[in-house]
N, C-alpha and C. Protein backbone atom coordinates (compact mmCIF):
# COMPACT_ATOMS: atom_id res chain seq x y z
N UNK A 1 -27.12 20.11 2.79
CA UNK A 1 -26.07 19.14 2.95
C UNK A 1 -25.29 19.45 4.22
N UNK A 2 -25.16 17.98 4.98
CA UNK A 2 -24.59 18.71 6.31
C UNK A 2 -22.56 18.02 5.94
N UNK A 3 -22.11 17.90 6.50
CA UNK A 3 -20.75 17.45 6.79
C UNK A 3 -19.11 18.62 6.89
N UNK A 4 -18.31 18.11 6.60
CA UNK A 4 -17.48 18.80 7.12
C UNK A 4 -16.56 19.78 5.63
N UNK A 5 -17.20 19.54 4.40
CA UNK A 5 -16.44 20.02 3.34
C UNK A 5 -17.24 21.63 3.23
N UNK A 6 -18.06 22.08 3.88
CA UNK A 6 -18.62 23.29 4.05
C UNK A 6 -17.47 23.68 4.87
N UNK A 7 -17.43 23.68 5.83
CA UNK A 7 -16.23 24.03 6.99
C UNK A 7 -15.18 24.03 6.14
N UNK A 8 -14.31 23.05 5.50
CA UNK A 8 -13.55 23.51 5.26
C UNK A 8 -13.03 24.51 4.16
N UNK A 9 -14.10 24.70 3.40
CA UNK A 9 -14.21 25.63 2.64
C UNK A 9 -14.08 26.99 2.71
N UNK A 10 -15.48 27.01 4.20
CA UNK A 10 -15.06 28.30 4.92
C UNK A 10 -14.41 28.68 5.54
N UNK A 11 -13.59 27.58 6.28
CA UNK A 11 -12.27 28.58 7.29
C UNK A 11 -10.93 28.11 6.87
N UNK A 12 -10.90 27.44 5.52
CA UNK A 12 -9.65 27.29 5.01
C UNK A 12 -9.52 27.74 4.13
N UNK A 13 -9.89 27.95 3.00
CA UNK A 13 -9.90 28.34 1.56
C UNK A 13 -10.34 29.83 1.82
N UNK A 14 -9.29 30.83 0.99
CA UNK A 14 -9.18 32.07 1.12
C UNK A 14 -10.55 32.02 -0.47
N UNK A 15 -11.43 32.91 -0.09
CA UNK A 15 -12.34 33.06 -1.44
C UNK A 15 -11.79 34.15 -2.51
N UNK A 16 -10.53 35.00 -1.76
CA UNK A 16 -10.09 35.75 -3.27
C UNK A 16 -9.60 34.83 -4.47
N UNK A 17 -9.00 33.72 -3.22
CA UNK A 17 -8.07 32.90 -4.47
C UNK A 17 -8.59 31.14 -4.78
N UNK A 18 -9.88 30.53 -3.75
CA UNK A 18 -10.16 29.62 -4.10
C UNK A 18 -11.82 29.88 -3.89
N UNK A 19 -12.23 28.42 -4.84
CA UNK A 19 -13.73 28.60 -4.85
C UNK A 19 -13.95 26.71 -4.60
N UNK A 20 -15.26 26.16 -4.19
CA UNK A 20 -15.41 24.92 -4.04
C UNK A 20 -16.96 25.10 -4.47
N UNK A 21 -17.07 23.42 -4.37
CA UNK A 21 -18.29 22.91 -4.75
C UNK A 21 -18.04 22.02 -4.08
N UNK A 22 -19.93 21.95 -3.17
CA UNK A 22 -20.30 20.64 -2.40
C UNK A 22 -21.30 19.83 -2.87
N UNK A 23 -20.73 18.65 -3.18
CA UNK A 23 -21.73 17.56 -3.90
C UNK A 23 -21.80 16.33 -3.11
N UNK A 24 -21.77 16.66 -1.73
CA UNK A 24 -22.61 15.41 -0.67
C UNK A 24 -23.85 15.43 -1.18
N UNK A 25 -24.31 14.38 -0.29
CA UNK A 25 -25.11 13.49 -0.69
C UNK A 25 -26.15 12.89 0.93
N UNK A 26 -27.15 14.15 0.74
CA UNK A 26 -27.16 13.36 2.41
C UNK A 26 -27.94 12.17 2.66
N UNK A 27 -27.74 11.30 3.39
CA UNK A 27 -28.14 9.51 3.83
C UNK A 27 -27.37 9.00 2.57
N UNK A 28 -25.91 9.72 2.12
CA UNK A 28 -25.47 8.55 1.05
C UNK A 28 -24.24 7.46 1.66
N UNK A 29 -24.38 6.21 1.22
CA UNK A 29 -23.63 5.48 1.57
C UNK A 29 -22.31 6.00 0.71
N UNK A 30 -20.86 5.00 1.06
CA UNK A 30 -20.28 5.00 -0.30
C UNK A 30 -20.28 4.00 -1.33
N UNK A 31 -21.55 3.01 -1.08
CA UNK A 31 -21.57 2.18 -2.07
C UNK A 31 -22.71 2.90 -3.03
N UNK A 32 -23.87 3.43 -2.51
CA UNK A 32 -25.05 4.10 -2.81
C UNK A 32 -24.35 5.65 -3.59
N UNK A 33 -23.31 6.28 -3.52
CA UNK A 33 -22.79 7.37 -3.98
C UNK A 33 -21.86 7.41 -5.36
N UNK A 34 -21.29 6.02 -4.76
CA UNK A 34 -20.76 5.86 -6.47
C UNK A 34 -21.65 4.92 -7.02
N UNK A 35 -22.67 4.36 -6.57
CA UNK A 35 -23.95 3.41 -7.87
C UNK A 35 -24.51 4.82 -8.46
N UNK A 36 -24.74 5.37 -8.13
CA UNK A 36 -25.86 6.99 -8.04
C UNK A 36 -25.18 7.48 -9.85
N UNK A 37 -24.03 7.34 -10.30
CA UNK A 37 -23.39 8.35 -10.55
C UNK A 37 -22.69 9.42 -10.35
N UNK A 38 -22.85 10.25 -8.97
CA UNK A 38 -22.23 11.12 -8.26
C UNK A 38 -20.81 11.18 -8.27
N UNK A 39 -20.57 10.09 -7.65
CA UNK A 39 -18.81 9.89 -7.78
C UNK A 39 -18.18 10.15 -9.04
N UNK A 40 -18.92 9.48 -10.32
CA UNK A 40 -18.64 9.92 -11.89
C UNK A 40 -18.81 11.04 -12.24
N UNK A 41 -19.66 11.89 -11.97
CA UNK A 41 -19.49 13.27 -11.92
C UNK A 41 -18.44 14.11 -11.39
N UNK A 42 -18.58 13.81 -10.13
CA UNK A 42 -16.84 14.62 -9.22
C UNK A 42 -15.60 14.23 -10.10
N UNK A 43 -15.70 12.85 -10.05
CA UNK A 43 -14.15 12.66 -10.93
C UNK A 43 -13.95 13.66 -12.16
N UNK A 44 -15.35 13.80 -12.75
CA UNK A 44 -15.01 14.62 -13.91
C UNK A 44 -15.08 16.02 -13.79
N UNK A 45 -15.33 16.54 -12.59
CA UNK A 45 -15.08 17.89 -12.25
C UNK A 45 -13.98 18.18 -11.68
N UNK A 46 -13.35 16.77 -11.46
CA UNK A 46 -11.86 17.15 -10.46
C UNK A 46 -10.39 17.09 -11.87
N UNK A 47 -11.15 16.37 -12.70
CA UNK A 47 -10.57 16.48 -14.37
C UNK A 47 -10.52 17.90 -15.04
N UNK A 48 -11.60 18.37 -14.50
CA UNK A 48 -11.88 19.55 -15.55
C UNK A 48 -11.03 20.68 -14.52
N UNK A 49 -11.33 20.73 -13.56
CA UNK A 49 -11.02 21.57 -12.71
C UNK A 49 -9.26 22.14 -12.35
N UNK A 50 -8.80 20.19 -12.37
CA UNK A 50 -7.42 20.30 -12.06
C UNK A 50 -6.22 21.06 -13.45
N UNK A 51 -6.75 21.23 -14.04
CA UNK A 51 -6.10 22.48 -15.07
C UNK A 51 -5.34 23.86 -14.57
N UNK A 52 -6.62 24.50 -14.22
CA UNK A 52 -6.36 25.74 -13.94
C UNK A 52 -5.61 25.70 -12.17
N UNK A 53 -6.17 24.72 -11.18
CA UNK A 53 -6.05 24.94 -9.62
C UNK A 53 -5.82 23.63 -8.95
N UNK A 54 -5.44 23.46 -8.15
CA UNK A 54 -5.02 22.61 -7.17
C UNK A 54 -6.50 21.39 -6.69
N UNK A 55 -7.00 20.52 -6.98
CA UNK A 55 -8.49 20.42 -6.56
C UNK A 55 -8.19 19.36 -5.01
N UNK A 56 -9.16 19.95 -4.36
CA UNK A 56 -8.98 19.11 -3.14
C UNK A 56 -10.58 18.79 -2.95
N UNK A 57 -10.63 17.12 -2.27
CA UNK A 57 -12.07 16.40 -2.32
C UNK A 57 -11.83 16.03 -0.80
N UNK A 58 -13.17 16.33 -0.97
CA UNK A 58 -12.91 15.96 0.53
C UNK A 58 -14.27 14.94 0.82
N UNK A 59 -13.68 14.08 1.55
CA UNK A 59 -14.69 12.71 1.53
C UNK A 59 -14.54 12.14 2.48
N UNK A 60 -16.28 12.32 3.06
CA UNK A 60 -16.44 11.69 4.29
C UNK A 60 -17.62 10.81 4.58
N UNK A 61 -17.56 9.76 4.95
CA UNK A 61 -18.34 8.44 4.99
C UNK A 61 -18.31 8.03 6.29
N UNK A 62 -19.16 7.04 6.29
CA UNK A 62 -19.25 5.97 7.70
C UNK A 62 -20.78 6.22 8.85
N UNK A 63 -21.07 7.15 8.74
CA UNK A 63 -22.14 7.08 9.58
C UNK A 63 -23.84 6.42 8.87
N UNK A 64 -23.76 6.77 7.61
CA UNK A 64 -24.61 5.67 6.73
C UNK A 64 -23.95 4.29 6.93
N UNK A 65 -23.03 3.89 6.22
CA UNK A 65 -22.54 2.99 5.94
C UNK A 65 -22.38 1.98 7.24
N UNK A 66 -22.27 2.52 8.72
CA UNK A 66 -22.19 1.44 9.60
C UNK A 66 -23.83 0.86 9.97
N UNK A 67 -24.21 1.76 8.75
CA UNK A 67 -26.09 0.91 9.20
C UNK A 67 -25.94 -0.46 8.65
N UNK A 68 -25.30 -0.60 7.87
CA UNK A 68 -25.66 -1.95 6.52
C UNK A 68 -24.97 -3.05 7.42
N UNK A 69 -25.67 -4.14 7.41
CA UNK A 69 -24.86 -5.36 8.29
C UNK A 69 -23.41 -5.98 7.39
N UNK A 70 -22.62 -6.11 8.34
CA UNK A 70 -21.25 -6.36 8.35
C UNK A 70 -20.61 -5.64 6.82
N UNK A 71 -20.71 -4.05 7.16
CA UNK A 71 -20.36 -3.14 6.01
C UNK A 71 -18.27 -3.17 6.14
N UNK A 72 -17.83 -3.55 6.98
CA UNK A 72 -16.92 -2.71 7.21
C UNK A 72 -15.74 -2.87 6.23
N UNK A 73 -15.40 -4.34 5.30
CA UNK A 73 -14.96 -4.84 4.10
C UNK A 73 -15.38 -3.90 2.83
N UNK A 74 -16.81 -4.00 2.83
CA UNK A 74 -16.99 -3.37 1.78
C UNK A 74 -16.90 -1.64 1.83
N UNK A 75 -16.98 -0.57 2.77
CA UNK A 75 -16.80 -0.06 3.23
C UNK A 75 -15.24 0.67 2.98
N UNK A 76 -14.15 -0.53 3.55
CA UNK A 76 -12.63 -0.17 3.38
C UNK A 76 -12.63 0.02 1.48
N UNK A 77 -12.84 -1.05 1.45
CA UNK A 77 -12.57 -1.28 -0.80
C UNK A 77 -13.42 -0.06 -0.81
N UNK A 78 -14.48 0.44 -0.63
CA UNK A 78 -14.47 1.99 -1.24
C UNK A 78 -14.12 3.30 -0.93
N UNK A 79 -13.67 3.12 0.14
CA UNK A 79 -12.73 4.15 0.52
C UNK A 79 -11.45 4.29 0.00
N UNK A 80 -10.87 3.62 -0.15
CA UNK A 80 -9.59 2.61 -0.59
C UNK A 80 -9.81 2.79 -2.44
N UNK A 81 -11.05 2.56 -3.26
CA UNK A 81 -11.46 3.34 -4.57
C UNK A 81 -11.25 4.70 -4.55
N UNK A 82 -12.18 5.60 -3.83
CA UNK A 82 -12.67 7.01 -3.56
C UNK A 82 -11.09 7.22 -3.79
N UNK A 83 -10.54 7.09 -2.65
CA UNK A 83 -8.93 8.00 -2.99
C UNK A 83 -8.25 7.35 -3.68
N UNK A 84 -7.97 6.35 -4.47
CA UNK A 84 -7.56 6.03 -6.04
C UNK A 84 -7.88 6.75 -6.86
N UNK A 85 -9.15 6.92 -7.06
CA UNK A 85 -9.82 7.62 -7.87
C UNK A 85 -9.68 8.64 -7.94
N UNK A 86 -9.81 9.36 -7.15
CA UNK A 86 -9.45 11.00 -7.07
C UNK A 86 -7.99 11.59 -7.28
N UNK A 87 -6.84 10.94 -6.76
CA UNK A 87 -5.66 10.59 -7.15
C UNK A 87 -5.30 10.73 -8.54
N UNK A 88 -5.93 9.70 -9.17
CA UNK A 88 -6.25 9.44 -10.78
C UNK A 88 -6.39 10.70 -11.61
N UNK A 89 -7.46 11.40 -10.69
CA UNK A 89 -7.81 11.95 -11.48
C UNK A 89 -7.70 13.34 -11.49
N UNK A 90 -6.32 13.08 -10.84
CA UNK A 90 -5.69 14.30 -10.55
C UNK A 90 -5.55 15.67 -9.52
N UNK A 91 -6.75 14.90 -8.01
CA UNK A 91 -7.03 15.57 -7.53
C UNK A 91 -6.36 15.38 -5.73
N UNK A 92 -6.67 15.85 -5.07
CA UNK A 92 -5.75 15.45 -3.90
C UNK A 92 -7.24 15.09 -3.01
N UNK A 93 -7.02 13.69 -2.02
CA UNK A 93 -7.99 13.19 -1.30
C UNK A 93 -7.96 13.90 -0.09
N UNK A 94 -9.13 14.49 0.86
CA UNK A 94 -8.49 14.50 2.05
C UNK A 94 -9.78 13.57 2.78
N UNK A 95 -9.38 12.52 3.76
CA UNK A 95 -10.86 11.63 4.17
C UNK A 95 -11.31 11.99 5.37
N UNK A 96 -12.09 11.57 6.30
CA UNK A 96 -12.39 11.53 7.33
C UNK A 96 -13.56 10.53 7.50
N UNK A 97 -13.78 9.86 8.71
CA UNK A 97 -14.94 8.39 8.78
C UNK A 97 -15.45 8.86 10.33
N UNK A 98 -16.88 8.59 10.37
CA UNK A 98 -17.28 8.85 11.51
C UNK A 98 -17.12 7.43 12.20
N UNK A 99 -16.80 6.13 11.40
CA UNK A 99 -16.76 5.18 12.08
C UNK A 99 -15.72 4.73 12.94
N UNK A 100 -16.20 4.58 14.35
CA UNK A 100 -15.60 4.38 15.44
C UNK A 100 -15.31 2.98 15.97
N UNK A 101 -14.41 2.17 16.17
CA UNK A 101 -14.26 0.62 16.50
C UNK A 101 -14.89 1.16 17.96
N UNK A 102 -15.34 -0.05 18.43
CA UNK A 102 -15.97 -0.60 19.59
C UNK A 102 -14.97 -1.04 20.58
């Protein structure tokens, strides 16, 4: 799995006192990531998790997603879900989009 929640794992998160899990998804859209189930899974690890520790998600999209013709509507509404959701569910969003306006 390539993206940027490895990184921040490793040069932010002290490992005496935090631990993560990476559940990218590589060539996943974010429409293709929450059809998958995936997204239903995280939510419920960011449920289970947010008990004991602080959970931070980190979610990053757009370089699939600017393949699909005229994604960028559908695109916002799930980004715009993703951190509802995570919110919800008790967890703190942090985003980032490789997609660049023209």
């Amino acid at each position: 799995m390539i993206g940027w929640g490895d990184g921040f794992k490793n040069t932010t998160l002290n490992p005496k006192y935090a631990s993560s899990v990476n559940l990218g998804k590589s060539g996943a859209t974010t429409a293709s990531y929450i059809g998958s189930g995936l997204w239903g899974n995280l939510l419920n690890q960011v449920k289970q998790y947010k008990t004991d520790s602080k959970v931070y998600v980190t979610i990053q999209f757009g370089h699939n997603d600017m393949k699909i013709a005229n994604f960028t509507e559908k695109y916002r509404t799930n980004l715009v879900r993703m951190v509802g959701d995570v919110k919800s569910a008790g967890g703190t969003p942090v985003c980032t989009s490789k997609h660049k306006k023209a």
